[in-house]
N, C-alpha and C. Protein backbone atom coordinates (compact mmCIF):
# COMPACT_ATOMS: atom_id res chain seq x y z
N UNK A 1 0.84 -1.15 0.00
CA UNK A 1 0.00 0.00 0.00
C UNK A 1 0.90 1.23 0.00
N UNK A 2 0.36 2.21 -1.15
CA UNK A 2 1.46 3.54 -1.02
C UNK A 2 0.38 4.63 -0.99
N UNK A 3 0.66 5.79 -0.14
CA UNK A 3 0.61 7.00 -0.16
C UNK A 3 0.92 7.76 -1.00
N UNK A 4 0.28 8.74 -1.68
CA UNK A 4 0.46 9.96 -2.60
C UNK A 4 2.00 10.79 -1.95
N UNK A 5 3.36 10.25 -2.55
CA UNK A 5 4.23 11.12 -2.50
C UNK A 5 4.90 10.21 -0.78
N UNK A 6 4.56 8.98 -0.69
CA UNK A 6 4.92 8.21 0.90
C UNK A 6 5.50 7.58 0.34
N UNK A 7 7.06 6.89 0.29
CA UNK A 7 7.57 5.72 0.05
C UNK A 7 7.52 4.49 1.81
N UNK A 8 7.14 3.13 1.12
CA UNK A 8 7.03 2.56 2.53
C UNK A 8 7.94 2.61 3.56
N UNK A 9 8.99 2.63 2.35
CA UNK A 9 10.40 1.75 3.39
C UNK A 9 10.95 3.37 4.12
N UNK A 10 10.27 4.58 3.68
CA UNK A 10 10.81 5.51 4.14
C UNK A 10 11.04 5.82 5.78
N UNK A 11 11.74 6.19 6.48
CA UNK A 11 11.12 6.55 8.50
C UNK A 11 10.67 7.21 8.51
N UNK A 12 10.09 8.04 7.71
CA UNK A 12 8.55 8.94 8.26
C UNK A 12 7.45 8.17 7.89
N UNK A 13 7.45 7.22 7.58
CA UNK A 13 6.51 6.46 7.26
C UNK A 13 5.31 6.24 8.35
N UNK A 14 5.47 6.15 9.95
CA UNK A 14 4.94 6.25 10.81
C UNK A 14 3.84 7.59 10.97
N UNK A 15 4.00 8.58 10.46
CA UNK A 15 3.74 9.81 10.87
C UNK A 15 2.19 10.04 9.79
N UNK A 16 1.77 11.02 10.86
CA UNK A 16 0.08 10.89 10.25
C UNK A 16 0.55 12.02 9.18
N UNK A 17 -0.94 11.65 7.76
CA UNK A 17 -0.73 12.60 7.10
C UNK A 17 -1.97 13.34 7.01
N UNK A 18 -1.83 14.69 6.46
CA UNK A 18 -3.47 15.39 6.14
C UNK A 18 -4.05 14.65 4.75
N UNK A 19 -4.92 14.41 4.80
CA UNK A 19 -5.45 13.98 3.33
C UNK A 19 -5.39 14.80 1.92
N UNK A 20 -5.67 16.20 1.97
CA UNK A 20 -5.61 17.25 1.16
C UNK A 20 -4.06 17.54 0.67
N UNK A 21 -3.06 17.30 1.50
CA UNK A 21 -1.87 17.67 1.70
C UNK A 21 -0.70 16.25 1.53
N UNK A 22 0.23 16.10 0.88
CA UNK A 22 1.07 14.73 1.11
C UNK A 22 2.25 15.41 1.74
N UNK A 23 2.40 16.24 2.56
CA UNK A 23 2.77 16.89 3.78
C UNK A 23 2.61 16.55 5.25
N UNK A 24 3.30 16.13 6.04
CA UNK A 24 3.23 15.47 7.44
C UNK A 24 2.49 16.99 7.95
N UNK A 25 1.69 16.45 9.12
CA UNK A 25 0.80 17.64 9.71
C UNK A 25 1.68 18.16 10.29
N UNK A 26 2.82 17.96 11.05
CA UNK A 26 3.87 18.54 12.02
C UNK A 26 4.43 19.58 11.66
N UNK A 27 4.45 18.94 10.08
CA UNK A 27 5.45 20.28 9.31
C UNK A 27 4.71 21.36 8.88
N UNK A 28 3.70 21.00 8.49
CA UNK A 28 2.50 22.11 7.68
C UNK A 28 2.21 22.98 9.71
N UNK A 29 1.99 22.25 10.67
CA UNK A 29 1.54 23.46 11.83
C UNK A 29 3.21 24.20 12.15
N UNK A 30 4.27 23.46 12.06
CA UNK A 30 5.49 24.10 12.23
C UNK A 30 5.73 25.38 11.34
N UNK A 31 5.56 25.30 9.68
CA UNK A 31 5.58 25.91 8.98
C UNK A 31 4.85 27.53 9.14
N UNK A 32 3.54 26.96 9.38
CA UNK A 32 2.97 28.30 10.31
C UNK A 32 3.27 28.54 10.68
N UNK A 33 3.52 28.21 11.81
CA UNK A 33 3.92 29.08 13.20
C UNK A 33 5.38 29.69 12.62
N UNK A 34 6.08 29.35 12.13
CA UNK A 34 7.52 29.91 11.79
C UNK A 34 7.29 31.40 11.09
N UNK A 35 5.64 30.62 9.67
CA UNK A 35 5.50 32.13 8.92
C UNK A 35 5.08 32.92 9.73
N UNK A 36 4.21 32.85 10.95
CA UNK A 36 3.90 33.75 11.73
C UNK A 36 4.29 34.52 12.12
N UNK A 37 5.36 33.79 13.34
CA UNK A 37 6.76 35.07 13.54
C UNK A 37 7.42 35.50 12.71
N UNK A 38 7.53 35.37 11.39
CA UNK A 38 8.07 36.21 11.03
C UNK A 38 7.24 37.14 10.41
N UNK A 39 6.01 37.04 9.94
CA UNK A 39 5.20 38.23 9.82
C UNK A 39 5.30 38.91 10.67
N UNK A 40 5.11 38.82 11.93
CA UNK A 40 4.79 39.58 13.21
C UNK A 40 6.11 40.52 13.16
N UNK A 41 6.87 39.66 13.20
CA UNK A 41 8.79 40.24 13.33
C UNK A 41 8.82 41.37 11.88
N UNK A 42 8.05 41.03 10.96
CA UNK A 42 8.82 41.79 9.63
C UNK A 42 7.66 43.57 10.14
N UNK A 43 6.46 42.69 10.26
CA UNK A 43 5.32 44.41 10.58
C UNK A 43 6.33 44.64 11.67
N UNK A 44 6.73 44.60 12.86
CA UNK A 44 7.33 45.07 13.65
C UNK A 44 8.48 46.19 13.08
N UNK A 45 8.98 45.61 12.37
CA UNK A 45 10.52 45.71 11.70
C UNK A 45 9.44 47.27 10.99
N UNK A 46 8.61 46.87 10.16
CA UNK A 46 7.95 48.22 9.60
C UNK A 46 7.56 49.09 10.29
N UNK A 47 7.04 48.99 11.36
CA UNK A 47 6.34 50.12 11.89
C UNK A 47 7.64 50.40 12.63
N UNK A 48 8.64 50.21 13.18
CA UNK A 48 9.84 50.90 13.48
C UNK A 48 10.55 51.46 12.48
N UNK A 49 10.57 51.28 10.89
CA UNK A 49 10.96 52.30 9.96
C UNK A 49 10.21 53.60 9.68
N UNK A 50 9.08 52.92 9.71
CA UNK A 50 8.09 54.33 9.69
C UNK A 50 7.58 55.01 10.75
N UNK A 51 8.25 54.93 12.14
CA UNK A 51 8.25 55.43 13.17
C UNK A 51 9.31 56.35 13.14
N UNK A 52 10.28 56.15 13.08
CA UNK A 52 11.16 56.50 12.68
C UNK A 52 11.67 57.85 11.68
N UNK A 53 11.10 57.32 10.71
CA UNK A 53 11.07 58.36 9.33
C UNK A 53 9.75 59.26 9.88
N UNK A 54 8.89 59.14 10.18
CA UNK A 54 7.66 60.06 10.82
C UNK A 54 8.37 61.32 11.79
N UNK A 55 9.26 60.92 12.89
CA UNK A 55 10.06 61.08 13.23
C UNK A 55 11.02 62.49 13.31
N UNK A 56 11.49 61.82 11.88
CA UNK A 56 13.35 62.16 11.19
C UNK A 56 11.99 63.48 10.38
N UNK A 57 11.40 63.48 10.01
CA UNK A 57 10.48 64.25 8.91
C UNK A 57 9.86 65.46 9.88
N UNK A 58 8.82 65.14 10.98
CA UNK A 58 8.54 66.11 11.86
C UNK A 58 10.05 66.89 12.82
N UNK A 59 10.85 66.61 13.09
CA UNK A 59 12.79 67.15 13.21
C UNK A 59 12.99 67.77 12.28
N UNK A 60 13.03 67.54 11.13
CA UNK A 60 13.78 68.37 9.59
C UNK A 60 12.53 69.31 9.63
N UNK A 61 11.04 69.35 9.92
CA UNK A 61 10.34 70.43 10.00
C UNK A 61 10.66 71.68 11.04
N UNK A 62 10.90 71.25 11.98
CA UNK A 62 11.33 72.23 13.04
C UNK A 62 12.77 73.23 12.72
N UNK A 63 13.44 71.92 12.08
CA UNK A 63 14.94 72.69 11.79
C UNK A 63 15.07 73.27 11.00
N UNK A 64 13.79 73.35 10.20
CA UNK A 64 14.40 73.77 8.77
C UNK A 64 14.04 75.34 8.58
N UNK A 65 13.69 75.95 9.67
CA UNK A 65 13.59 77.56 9.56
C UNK A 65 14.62 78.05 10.37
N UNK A 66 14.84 77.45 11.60
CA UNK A 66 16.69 78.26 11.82
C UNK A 66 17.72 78.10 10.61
N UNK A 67 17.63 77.13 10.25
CA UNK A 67 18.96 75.92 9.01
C UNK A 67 18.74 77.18 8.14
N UNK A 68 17.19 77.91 7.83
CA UNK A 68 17.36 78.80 6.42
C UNK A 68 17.93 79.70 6.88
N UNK A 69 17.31 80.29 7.94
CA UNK A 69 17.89 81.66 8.22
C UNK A 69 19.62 81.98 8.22
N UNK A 70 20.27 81.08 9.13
CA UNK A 70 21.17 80.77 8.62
C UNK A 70 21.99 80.84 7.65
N UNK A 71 21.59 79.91 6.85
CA UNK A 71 21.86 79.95 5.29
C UNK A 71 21.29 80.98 4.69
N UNK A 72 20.75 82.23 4.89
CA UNK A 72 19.77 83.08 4.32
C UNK A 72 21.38 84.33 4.74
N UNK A 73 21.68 84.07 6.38
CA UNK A 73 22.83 85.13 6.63
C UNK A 73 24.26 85.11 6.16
N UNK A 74 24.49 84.07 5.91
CA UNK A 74 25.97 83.43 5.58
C UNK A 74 25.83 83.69 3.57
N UNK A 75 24.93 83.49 3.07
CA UNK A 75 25.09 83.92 1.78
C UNK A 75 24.33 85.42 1.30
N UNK A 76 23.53 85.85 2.08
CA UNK A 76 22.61 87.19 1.75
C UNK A 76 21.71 86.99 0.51
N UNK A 77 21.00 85.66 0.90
CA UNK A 77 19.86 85.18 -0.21
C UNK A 77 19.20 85.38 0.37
N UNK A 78 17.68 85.46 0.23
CA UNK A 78 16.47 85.42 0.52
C UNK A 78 16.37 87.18 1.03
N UNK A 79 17.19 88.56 0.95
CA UNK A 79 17.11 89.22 1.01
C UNK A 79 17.93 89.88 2.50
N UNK A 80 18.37 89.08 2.72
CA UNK A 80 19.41 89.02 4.08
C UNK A 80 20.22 89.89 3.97
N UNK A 81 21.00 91.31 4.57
CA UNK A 81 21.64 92.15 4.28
C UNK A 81 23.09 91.72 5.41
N UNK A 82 23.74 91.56 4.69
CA UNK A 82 25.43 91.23 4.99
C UNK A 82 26.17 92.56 5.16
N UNK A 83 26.81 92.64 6.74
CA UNK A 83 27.34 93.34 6.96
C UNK A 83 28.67 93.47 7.42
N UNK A 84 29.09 94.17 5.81
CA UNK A 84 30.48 94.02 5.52
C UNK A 84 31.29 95.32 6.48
N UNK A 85 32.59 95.49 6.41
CA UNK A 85 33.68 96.75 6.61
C UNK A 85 33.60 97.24 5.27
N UNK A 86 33.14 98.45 5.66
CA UNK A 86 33.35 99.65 4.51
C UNK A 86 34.64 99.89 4.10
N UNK A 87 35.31 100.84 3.02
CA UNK A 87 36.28 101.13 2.17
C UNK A 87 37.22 101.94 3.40
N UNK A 88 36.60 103.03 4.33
CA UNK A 88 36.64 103.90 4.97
C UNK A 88 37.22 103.32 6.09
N UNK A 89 35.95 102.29 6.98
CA UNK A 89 37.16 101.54 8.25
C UNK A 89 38.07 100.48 7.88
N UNK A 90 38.14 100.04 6.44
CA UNK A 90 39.06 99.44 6.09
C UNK A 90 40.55 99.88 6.46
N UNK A 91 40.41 101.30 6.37
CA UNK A 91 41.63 102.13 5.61
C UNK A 91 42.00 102.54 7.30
N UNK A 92 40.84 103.12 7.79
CA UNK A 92 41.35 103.01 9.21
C UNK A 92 41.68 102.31 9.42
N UNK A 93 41.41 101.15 9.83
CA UNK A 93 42.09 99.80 10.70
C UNK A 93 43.48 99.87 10.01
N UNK A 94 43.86 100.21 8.77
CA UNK A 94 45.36 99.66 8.37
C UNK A 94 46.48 100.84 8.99
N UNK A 95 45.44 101.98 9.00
CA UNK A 95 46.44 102.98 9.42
C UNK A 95 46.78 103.30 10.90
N UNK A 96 45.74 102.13 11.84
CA UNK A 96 45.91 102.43 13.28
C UNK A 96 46.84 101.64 13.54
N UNK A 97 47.14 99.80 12.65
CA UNK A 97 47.83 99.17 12.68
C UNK A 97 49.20 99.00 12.06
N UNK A 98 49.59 100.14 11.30
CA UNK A 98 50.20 99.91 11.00
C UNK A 98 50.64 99.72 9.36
N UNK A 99 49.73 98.78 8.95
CA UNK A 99 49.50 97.73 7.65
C UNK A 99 49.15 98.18 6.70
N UNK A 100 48.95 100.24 6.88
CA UNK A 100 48.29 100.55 5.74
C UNK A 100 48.82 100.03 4.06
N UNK A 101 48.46 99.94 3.26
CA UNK A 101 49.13 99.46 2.19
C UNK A 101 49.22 100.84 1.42
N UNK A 102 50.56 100.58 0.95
CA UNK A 102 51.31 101.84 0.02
C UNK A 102 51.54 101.32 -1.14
N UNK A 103 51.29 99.85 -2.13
CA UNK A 103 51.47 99.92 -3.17
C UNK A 103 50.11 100.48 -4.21
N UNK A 104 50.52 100.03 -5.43
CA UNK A 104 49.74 100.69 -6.38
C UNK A 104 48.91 99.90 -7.08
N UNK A 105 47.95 100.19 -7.41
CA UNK A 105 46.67 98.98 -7.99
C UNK A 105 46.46 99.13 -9.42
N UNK A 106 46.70 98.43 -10.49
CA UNK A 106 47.00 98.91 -11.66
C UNK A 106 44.88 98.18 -11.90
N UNK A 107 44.07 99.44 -12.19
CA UNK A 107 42.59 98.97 -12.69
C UNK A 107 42.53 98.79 -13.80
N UNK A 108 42.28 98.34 -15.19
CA UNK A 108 41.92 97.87 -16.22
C UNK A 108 40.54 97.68 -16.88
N UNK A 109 39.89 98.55 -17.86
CA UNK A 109 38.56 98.56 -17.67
C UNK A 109 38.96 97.48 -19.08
N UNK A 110 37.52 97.23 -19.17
CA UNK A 110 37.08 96.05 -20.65
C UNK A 110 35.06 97.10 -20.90
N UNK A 111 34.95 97.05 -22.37
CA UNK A 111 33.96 97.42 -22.49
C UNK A 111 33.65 95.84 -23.63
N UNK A 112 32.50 95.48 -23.42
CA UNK A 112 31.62 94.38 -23.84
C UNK A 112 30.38 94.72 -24.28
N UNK A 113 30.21 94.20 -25.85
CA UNK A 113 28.33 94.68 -26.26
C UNK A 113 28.24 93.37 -26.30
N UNK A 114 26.47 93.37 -26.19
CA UNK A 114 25.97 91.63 -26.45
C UNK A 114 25.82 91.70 -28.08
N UNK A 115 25.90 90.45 -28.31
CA UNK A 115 26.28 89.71 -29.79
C UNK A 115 24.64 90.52 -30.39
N UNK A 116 24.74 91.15 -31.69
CA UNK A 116 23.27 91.76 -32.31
C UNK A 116 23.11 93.16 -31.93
N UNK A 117 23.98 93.75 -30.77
CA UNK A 117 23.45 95.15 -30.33
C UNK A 117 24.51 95.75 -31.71
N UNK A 118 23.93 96.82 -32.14
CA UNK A 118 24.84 97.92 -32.75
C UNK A 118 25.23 99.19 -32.01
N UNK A 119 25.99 99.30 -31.46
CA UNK A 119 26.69 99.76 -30.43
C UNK A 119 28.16 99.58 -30.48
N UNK A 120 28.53 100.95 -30.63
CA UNK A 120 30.54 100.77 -30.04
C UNK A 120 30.36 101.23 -28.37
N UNK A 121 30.66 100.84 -28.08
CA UNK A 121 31.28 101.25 -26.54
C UNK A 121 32.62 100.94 -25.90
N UNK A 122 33.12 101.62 -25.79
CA UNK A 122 34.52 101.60 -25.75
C UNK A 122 34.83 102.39 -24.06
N UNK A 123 36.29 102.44 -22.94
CA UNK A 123 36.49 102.69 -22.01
C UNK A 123 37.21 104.22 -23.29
N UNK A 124 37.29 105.38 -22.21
CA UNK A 124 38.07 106.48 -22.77
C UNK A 124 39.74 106.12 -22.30
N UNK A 125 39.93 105.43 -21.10
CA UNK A 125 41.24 104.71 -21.06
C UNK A 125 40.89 103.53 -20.44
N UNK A 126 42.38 102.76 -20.91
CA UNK A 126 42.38 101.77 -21.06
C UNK A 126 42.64 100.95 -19.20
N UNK A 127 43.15 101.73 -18.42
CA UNK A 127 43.83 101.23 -17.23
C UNK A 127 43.45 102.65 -16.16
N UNK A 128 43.84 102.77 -14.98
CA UNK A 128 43.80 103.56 -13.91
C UNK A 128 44.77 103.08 -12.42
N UNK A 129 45.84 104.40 -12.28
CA UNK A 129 46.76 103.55 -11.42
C UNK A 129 46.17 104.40 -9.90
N UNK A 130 45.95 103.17 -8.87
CA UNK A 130 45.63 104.24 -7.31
C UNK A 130 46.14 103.28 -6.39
N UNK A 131 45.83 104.05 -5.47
CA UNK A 131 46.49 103.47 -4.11
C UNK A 131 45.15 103.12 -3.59
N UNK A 132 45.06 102.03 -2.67
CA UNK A 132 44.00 101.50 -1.78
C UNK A 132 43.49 102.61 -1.04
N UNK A 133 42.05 102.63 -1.04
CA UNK A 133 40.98 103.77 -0.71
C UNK A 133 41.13 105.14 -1.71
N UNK A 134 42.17 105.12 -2.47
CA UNK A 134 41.72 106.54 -3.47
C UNK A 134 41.05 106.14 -4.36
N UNK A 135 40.14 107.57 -4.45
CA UNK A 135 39.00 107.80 -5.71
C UNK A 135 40.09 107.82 -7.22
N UNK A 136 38.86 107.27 -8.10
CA UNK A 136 39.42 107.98 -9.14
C UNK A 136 37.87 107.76 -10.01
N UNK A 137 38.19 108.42 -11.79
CA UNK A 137 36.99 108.49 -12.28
C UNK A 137 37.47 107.85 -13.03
N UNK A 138 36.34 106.78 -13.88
CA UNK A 138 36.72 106.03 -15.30
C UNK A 138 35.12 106.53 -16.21
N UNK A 139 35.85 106.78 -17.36
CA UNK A 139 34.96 107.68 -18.42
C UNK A 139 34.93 105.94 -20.05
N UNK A 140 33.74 106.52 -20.42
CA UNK A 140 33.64 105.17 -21.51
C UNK A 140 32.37 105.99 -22.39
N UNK A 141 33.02 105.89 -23.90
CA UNK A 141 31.73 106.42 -24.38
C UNK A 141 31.42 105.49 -25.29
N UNK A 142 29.77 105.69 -25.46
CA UNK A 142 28.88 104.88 -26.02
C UNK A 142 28.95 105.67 -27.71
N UNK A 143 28.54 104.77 -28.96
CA UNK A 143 27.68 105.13 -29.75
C UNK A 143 27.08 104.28 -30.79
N UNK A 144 25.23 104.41 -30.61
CA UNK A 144 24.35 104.22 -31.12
C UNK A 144 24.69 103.84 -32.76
N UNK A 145 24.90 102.90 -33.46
CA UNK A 145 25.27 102.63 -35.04
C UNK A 145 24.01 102.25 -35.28
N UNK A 146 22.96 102.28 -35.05
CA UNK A 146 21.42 101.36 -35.54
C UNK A 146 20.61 102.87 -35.82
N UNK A 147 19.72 102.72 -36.49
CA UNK A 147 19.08 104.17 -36.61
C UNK A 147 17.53 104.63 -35.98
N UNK A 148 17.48 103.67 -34.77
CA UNK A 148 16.50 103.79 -33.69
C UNK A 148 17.01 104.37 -32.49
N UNK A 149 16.46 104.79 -31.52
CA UNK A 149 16.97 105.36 -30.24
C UNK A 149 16.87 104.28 -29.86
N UNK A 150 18.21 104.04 -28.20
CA UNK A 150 18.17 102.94 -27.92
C UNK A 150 18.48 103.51 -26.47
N UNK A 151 18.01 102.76 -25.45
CA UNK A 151 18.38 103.14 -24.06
C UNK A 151 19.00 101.85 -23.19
N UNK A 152 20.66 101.97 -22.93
CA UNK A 152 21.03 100.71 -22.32
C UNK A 152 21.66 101.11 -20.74
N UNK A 153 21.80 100.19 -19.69
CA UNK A 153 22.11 100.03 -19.01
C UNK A 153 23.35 99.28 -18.95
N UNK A 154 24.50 100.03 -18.17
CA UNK A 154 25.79 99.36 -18.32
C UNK A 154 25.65 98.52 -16.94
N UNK A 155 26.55 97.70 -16.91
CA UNK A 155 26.64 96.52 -15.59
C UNK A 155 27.98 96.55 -15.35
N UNK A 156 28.86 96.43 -14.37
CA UNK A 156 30.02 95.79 -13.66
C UNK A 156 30.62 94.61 -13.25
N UNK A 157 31.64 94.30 -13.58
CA UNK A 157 32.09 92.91 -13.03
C UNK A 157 33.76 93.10 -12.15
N UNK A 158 33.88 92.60 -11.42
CA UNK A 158 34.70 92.78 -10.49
C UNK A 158 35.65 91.03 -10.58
N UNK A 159 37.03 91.29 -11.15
CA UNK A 159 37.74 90.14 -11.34
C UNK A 159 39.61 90.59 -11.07
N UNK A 160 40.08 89.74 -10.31
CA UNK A 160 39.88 88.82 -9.66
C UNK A 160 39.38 89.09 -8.31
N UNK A 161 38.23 88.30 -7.68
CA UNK A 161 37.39 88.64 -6.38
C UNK A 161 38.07 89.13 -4.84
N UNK A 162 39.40 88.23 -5.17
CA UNK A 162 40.59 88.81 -3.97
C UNK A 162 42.07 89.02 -4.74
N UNK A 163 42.74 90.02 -3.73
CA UNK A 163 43.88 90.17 -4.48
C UNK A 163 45.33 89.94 -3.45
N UNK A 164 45.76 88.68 -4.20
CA UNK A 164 46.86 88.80 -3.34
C UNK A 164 47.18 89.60 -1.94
């Protein structure tokens, strides 16, 4: 006499089986119970990630308006006004210390049109020699080659940002 999936001579041969199943009952209630805990263990395992991250998310809400401001003072974004040393106590501080600087600053203007404007614009010179904190004037004249009136705005660029 054989069983669906039972060899006789096998040693589990003793052991009851489910009828529906050619699975020993021991193993099929073991099997459960094993998947059990570990369902139980894995939701556990979840609701401590998302406890967690719920967490880490309501923290990054709280922090995240000092963190800007912050970052709002250290770069002068968001309209933040940075408060630098003027040209004036610059020049003081060097002269109370000592450090005033006595060499000479050789300035260099560049005049630039955008690509399509008809426009010469040119610097009236080419360079300007001063000493740290003196004025000086730089002159640049424009002229209109297109035969419309034209109204432009000049811009500045400041290179290199520090100087030796």
């Amino acid at each position: 006499m054989s069983y669906k999936g039972l060899n006789p001579r096998s040693s589990i041969g003793s052991r009851v089986f489910d009828s529906s199943n050619s699975l020993p009952v021991n193993y099929i209630i073991r099997r459960q119970y094993v998947s059990n805990i570990t369902r139980d263990k894995k939701s556990q395992k979840t609701l401590v990630y998302l406890s967690v991250l719920v967490c880490a998310m309501v923290g990054a809400t709280y922090a995240a308006v000092p963190l800007y401001r912050r970052f709002c003072q250290a770069t002068g974004y968001g309209g933040t006004v940075q408060r630098r040393e003027t040209v004036e106590e610059k020049i003081a501080r060097h002269s109370q210390d000592g450090t005033a600087p006595t060499r000479e600053i050789v300035v260099q203007f560049n005049a630039d049109v955008a690509d399509g404007m008809q426009w010469k614009f040119t610097p009236t010179q080419r360079e300007v020699r001063v000493k740290p904190g003196e004025s000086a004037l730089a002159f640049y004249t424009a002229e209109n080659c297109s035969s419309t009136p034209i109204t432009g705005v000049s811009t500045y660029n400041v290179t290199p940002m520090k100087v030796p």
